[in-house]
Protein backbone atom coordinates (compact mmCIF):
# COMPACT_ATOMS: atom_id res chain seq x y z
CA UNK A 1 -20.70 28.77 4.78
CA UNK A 2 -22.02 25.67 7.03
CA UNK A 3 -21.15 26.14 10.76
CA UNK A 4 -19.81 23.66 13.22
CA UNK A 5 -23.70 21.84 13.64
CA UNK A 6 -25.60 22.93 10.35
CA UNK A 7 -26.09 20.50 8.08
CA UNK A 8 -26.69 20.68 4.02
CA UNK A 9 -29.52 20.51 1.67
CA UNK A 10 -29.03 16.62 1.97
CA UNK A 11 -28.80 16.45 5.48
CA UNK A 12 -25.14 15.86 5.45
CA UNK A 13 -23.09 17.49 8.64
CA UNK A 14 -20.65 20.25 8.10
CA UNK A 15 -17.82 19.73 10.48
CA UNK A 16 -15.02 22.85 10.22
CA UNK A 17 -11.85 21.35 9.27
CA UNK A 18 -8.65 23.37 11.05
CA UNK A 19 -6.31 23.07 8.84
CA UNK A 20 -5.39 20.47 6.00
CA UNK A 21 -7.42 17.26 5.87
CA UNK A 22 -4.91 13.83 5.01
CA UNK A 23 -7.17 10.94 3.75
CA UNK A 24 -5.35 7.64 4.74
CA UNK A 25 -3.81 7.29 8.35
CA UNK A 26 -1.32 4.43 7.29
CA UNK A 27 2.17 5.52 6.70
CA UNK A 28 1.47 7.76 4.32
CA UNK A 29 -1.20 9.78 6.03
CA UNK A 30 1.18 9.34 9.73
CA UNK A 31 4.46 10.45 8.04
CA UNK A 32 2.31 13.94 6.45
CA UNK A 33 0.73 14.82 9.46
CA UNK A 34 3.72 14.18 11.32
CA UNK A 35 5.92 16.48 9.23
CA UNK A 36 2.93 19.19 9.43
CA UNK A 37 2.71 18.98 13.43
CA UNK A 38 6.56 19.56 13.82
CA UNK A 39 6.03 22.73 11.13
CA UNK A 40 2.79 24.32 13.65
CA UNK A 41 0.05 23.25 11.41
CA UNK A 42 -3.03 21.52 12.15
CA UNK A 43 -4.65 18.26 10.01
CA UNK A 44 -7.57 16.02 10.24
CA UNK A 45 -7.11 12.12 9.26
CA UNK A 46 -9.19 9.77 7.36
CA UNK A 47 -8.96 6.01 6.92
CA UNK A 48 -6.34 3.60 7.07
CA UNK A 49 -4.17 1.32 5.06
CA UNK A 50 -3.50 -2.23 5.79
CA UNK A 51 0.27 -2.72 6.42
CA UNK A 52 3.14 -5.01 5.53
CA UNK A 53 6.76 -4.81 6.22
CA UNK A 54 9.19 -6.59 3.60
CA UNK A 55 12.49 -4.40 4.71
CA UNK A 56 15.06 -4.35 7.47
CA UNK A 57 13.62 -1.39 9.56
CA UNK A 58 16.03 1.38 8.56
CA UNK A 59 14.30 1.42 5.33
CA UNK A 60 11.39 2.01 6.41
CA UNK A 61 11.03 4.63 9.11
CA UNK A 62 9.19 7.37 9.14
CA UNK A 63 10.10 11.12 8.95
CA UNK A 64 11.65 12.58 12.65
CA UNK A 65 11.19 9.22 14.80
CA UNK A 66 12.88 5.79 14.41
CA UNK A 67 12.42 2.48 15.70
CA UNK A 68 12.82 1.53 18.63
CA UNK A 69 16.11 0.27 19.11
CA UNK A 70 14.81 -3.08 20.85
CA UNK A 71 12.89 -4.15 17.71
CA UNK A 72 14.69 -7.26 15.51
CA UNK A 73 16.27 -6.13 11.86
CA UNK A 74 12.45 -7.39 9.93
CA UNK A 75 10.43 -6.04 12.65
CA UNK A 76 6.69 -8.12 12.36
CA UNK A 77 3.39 -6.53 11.73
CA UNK A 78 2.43 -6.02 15.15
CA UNK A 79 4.94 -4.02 16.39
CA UNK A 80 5.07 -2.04 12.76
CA UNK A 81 1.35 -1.13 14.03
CA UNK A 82 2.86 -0.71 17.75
CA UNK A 83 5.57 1.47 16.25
CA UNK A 84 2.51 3.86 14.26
CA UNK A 85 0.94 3.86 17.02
CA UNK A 86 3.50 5.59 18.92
CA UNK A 87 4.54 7.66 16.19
CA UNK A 88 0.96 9.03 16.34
CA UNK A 89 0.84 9.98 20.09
CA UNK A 90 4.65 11.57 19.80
CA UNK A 91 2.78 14.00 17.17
CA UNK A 92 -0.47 14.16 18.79
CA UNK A 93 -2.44 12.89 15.60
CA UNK A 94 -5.75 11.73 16.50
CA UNK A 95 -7.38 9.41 13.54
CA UNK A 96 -10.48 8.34 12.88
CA UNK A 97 -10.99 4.79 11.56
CA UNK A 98 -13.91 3.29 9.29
CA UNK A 99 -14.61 6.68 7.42
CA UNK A 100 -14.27 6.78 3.50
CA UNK A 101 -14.16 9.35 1.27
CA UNK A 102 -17.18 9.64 -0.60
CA UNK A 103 -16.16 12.47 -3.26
CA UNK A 104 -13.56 15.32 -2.67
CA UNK A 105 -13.98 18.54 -5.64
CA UNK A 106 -12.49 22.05 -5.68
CA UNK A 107 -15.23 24.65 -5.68
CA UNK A 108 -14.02 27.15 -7.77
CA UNK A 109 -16.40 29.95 -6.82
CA UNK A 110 -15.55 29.49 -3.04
CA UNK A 111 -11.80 28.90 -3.78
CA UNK A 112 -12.40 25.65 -1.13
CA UNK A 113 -12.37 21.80 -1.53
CA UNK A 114 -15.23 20.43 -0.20
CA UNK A 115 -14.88 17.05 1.17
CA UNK A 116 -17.77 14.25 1.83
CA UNK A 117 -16.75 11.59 3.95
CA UNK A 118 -18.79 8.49 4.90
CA UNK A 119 -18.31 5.08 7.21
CA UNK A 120 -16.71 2.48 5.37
CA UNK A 121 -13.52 1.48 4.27
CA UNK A 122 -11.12 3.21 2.04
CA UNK A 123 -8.49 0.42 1.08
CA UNK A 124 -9.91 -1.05 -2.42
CA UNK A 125 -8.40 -4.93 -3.02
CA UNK A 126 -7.74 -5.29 -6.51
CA UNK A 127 -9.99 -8.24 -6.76
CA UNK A 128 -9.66 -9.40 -10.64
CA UNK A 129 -12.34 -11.44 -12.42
CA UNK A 130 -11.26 -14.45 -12.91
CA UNK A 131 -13.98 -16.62 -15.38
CA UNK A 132 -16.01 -19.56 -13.34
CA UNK A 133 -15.29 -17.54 -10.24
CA UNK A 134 -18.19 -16.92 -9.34
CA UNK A 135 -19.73 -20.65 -9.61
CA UNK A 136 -17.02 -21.70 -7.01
CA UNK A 137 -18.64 -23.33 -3.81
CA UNK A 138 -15.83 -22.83 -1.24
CA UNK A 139 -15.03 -19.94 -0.11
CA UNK A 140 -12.59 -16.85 -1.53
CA UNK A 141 -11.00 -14.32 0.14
CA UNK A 142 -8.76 -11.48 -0.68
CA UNK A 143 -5.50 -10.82 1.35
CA UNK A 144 -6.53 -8.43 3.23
CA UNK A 145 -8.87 -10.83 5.05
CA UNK A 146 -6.05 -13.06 5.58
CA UNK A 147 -5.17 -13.76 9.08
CA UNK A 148 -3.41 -16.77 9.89
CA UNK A 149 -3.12 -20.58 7.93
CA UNK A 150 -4.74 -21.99 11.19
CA UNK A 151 -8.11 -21.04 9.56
CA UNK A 152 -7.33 -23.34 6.40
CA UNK A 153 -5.83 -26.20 8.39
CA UNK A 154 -5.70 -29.34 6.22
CA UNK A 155 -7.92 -27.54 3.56
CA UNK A 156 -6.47 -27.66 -0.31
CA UNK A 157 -6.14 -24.09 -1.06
CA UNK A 158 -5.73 -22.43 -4.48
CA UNK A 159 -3.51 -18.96 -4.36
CA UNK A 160 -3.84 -16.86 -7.17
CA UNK A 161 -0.88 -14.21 -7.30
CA UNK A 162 2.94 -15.10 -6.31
CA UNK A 163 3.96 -11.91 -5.19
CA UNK A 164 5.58 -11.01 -1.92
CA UNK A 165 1.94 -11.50 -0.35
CA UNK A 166 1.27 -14.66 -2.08
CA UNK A 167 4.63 -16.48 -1.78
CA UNK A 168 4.42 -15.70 2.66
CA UNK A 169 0.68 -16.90 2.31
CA UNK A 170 1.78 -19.70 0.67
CA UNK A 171 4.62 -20.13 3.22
CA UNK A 172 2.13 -19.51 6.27
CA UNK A 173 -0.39 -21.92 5.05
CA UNK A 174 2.76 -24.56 4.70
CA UNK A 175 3.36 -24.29 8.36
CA UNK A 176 -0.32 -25.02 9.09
CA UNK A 177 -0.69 -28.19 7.26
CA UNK A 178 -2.85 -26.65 4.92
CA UNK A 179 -2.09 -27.64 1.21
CA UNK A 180 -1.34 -24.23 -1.32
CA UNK A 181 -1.61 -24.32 -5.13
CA UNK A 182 -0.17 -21.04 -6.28
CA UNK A 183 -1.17 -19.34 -9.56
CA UNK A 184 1.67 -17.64 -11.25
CA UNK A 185 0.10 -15.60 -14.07
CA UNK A 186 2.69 -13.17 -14.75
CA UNK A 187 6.72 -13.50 -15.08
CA UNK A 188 8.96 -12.31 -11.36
CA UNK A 189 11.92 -11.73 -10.03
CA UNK A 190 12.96 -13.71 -6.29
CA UNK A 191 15.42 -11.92 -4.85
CA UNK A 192 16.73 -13.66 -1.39
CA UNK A 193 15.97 -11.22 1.43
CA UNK A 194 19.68 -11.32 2.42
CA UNK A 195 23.28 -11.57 1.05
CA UNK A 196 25.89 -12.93 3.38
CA UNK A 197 23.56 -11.48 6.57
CA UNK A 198 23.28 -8.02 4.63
CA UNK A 199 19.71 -6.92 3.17
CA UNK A 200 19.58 -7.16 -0.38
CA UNK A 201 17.54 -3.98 -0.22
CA UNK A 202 20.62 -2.51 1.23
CA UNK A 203 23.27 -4.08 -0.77
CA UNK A 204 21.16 -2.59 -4.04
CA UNK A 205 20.88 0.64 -2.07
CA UNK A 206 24.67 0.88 -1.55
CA UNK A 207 25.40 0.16 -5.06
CA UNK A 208 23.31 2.32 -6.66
CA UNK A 209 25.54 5.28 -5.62
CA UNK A 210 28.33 3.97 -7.30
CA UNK A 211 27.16 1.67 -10.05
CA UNK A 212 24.67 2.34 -13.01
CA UNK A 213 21.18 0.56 -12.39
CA UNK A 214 21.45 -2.50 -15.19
CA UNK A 215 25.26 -3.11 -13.66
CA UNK A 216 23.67 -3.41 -10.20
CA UNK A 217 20.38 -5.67 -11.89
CA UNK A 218 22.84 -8.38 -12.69
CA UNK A 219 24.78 -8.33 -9.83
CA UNK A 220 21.73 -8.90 -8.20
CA UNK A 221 20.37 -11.62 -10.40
CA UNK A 222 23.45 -13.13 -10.34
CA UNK A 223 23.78 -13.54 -6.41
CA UNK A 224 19.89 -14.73 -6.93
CA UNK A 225 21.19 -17.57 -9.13
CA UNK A 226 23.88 -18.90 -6.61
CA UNK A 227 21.81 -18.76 -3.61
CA UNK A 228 18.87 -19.51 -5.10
CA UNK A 229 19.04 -21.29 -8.34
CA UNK A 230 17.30 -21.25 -11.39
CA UNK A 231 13.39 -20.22 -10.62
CA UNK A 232 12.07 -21.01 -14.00
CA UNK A 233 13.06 -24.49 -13.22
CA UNK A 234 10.03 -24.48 -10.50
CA UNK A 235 7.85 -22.34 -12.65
CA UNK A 236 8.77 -18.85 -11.74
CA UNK A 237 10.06 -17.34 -14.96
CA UNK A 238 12.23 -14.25 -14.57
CA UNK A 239 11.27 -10.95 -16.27
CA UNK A 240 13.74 -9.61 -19.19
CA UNK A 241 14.04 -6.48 -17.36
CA UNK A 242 16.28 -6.11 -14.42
CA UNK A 243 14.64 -6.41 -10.67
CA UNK A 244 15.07 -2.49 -10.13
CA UNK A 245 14.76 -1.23 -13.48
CA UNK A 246 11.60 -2.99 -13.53
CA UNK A 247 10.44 -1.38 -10.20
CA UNK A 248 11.22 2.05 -11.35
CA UNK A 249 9.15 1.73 -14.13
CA UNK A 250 6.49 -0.16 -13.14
CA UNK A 251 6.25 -0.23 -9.32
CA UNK A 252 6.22 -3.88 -9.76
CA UNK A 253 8.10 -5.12 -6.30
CA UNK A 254 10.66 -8.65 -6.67
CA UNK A 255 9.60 -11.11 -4.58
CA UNK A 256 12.08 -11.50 -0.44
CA UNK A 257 11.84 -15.12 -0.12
CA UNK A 258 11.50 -15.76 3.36
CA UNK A 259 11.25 -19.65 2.96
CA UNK A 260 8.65 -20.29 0.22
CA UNK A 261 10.80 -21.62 -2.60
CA UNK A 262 12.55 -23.90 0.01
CA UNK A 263 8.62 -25.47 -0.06
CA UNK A 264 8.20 -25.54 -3.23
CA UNK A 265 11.07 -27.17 -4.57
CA UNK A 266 10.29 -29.53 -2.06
CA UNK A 267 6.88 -29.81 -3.66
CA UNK A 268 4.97 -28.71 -0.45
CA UNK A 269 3.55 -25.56 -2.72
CA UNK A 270 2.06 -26.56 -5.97
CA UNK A 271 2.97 -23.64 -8.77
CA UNK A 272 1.05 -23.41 -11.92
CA UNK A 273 -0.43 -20.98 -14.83
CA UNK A 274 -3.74 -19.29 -15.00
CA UNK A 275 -7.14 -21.83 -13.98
CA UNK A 276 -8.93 -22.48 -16.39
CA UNK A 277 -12.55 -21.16 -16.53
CA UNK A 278 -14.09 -25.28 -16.05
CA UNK A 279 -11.63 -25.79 -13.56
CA UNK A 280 -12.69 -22.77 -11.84
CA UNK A 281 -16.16 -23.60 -11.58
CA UNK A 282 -15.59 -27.33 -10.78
CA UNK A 283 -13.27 -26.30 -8.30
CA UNK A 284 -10.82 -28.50 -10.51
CA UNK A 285 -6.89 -28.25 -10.66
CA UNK A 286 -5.11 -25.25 -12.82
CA UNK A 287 -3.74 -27.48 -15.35
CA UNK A 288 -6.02 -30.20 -15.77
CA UNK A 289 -3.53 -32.81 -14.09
CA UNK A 290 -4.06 -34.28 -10.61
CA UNK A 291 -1.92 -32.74 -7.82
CA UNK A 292 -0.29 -35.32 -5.51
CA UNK A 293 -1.73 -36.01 -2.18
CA UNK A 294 -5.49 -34.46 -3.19
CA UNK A 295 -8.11 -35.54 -5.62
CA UNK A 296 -9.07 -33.56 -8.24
CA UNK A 297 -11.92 -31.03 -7.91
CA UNK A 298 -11.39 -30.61 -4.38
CA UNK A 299 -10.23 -26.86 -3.99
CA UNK A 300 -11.67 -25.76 -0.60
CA UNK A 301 -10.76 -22.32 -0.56
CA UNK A 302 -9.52 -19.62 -2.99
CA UNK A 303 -6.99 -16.85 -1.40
CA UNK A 304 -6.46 -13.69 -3.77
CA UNK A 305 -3.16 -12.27 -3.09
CA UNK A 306 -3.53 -9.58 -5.96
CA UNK A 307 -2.65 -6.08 -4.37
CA UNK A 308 -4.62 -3.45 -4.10
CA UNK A 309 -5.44 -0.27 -6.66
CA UNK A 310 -5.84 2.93 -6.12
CA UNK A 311 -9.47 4.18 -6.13
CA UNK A 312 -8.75 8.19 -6.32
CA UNK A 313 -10.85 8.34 -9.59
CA UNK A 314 -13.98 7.46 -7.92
CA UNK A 315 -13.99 10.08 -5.66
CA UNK A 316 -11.25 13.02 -6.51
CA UNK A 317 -13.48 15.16 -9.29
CA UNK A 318 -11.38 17.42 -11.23
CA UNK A 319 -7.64 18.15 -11.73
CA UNK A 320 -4.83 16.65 -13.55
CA UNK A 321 -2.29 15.66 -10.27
CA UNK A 322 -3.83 11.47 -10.89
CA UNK A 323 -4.03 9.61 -14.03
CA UNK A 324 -7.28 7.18 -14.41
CA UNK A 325 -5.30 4.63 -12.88
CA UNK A 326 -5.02 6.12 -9.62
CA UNK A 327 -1.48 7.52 -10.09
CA UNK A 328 0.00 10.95 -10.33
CA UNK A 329 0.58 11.87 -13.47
CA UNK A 330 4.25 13.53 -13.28
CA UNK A 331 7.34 10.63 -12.21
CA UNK A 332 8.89 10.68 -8.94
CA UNK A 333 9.92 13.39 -7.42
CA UNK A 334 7.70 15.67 -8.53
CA UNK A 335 4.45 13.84 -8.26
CA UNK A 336 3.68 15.09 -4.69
CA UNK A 337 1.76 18.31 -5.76
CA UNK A 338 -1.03 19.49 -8.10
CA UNK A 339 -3.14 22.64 -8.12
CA UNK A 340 -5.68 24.23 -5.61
CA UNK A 341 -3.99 23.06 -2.91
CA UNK A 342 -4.09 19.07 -3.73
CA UNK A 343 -1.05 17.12 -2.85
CA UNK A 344 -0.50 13.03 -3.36
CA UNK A 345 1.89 11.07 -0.68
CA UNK A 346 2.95 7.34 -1.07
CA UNK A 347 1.97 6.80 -4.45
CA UNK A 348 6.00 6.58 -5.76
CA UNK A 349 6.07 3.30 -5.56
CA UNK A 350 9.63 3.18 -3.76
CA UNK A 351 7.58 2.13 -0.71
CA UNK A 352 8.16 4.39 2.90
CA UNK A 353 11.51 6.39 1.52
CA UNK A 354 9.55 7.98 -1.16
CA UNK A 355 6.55 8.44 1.20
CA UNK A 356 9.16 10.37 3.79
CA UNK A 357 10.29 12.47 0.67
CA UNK A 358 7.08 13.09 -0.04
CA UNK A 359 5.60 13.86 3.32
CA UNK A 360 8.24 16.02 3.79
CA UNK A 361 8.28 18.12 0.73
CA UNK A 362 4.40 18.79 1.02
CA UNK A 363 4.78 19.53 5.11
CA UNK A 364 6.92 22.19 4.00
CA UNK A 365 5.19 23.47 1.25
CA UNK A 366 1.65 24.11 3.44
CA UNK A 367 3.90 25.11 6.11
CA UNK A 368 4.51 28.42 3.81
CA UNK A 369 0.99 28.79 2.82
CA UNK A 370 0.18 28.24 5.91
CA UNK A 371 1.97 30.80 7.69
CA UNK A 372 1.53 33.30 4.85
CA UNK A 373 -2.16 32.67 5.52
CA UNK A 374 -2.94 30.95 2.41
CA UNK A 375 -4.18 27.61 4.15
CA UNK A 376 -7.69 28.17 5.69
CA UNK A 377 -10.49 26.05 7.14
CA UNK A 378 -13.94 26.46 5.54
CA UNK A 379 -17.19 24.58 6.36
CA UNK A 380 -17.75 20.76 4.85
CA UNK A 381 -14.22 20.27 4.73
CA UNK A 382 -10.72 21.97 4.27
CA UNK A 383 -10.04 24.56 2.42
CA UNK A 384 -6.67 25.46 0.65
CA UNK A 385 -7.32 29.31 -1.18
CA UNK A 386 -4.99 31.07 -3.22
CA UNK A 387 -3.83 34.80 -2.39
CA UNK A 388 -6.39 36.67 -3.64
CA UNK A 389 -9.49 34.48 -1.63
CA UNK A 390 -7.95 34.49 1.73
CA UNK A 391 -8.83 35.57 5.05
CA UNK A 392 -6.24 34.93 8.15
CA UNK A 393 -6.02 31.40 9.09
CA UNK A 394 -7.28 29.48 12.64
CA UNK A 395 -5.67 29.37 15.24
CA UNK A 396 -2.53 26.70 15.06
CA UNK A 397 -2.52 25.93 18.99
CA UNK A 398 -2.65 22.43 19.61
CA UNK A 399 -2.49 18.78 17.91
CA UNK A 400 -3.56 18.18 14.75
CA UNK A 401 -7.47 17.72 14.97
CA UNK A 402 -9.23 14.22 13.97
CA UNK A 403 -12.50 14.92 11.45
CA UNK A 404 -15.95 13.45 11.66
């Protein structure tokens, strides 16, 4: 067993863990440790996810603490992280930034996990390879190096992906007299983000307990068309499948405009297919056709609003809880737990209400084990051991404890 200061055969450090280690202090890893903290038990954070708030703010608090009652209805990204950041201190969670997790597997012998962390980042952009990529002489970025248009001021700038992070790129970069050429490679739903001054979230929400999920679709689609109008028209095809059906089963999100298609009706955002792979590499446009108000060839900068994927696989060894994708394998609700002690939060893709029903169904599950002395701390990382390898747990005074 390694000690507080030994260190293994490879000269990694063995830090004792107190309790349950959460990998990811976004949401997700705030809302668990959270939950655990009210129940008495201890946890150790890892990482961070980037964040992004689509919804009015009473869909997306966290478990046992609201907003504050000062913020607006859409609440910006700075005071989301200003809200996290209290939520943290209420609970007394301590994380630690910059650390990724190297490789987490369940030693059988030991009934213990044994976790390797590392510095770096643990957010993986879904970068895609796109062909003649990589012969482009401007620059590309994904997302989550996105700041602000002001750094692409008057630049022509190509935008592949028209999801909810490309359309508000696309907007931003609008409103900083940059020029935006949006790929749309796959068929989407634009939803408007409200209905008469209600959310659309919410109207759907309120429905749903009443309706069946295709009658509330077309309503949906319908309000879409009158305040919207037809999107195929500007080269946003809708998908067969209904906006929430399609959610459900894919965890694909519809697009909130917040003011994009308003630009690109107006012709201020360019929308077209898929580059091609000489266009690409010339820096040419999508299509082949000059754009108005640019000359062709003249793409300064490439912006890749594709998302991000899960990278579990490439570090979680063993265990059936995640599919290859990234994803647990059983459908929400009852993808929160596996075996040996291994539990997945925010992965239902119904954004923070399935994290909180998550993070509060796996609180309370360790909160049992935990008492009954099944949740221990072992050297190199935490340890979760069934009844017949246990020994009594740590002590449970204090916060939850931050890890190397």
């Amino acid at each position: 067993m390694c000690s507080r200061t030994e260190r293994d055969a490879e000269g990694l450090q063995c830090t004792l863990a107190e309790g349950p280690i959460v990998v990811g202090a976004g949401p997700s890893g705030l809302a668990v440790a959270a939950c655990l903290a009210n129940l008495g038990v201890p946890s150790t954070h890892r990482t961070y996810d980037r964040l992004k708030l689509h919804l009015p703010k009473q869909f997306c608090e966290l478990p046992l603490m609201g907003f504050p009652a000062g913020f607006p209805k859409y609440p910006s990204k700075h005071q989301f992280v200003a809200y996290m950041e209290a939520y943290a201190a209420r609970f007394g969670i301590r994380p630690i930034f910059g650390r990724a997790v190297e490789v987490a597997e369940f030693d059988a012998a030991g009934c213990c996990w044994r976790v390797v962390a590392q510095t770096g980042e643990n957010a993986q952009p879904n970068t895609p390879e796109l062909p003649g990529l990589e012969r482009f002489g401007g620059r590309v970025i994904h997302t989550s190096s996105y700041k602000s248009g002001r750094d692409f001021r008057g630049e022509n700038v190509l935008v592949v992906g028209c999801g909810n992070s490309g359309m508000e790129v696309s907007f931003d970069l609008c409103r900083h007299y940059a020029r935006p050429h949006m790929v749309v490679r796959n068929s989407v739903h634009v939803l408007p983000r409200e209905v008469l001054g209600v959310s659309t979230f919410g109207i759907a929400m309120a429905l749903l307990k009443w309706l069946p999920l295709k009658a509330v679709d077309r309503i949906l689609l319908a309000a879409a068309h009158i305040i919207l109008g037809d999107t195929d028209r500007v080269g946003l095809r809708r998908p067969k499948t209904g906006p929430i059906e399609l959610k459900n089963s894919t965890g694909k999100t519809p697009v909130l405009d917040v003011g994009a298609l308003a630009h690109i009706r107006a012709g201020k955002i360019k929308v077209s297919g898929p580059p091609h792979p000489r266009d690409m590499s010339e820096g040419g446009d999508t299509d082949g056709r000059p754009v108005p108000g640019r000359r062709r060839g003249d793409f300064d900068s490439i912006i890749l609003a594709t998302g991000y994927k899960s990278n579990v696989p490439s570090w979680l060894k063993g265990g059936d809880l995640f599919t290859k994708e990234g994803l647990p394998n059983k459908p929400f609700p009852n993808g929160w737990r596996g075996e040996d002690g291994l539990y997945s939060v925010g992965f239902t893709m119904r954004g923070l209400q399935g994290t909180s029903s998550d993070a509060i169904n796996i609180a309370a599950d360790i909160s049992e084990q935990w008492r009954s002395g099944a949740v221990i701390a072992q050297g190199g990382g935490s340890t979760h051991r069934r009844p017949h390898c246990q020994r009594p747990p740590p002590s449970t005074q204090g916060a939850p404890a931050a890890a190397v």
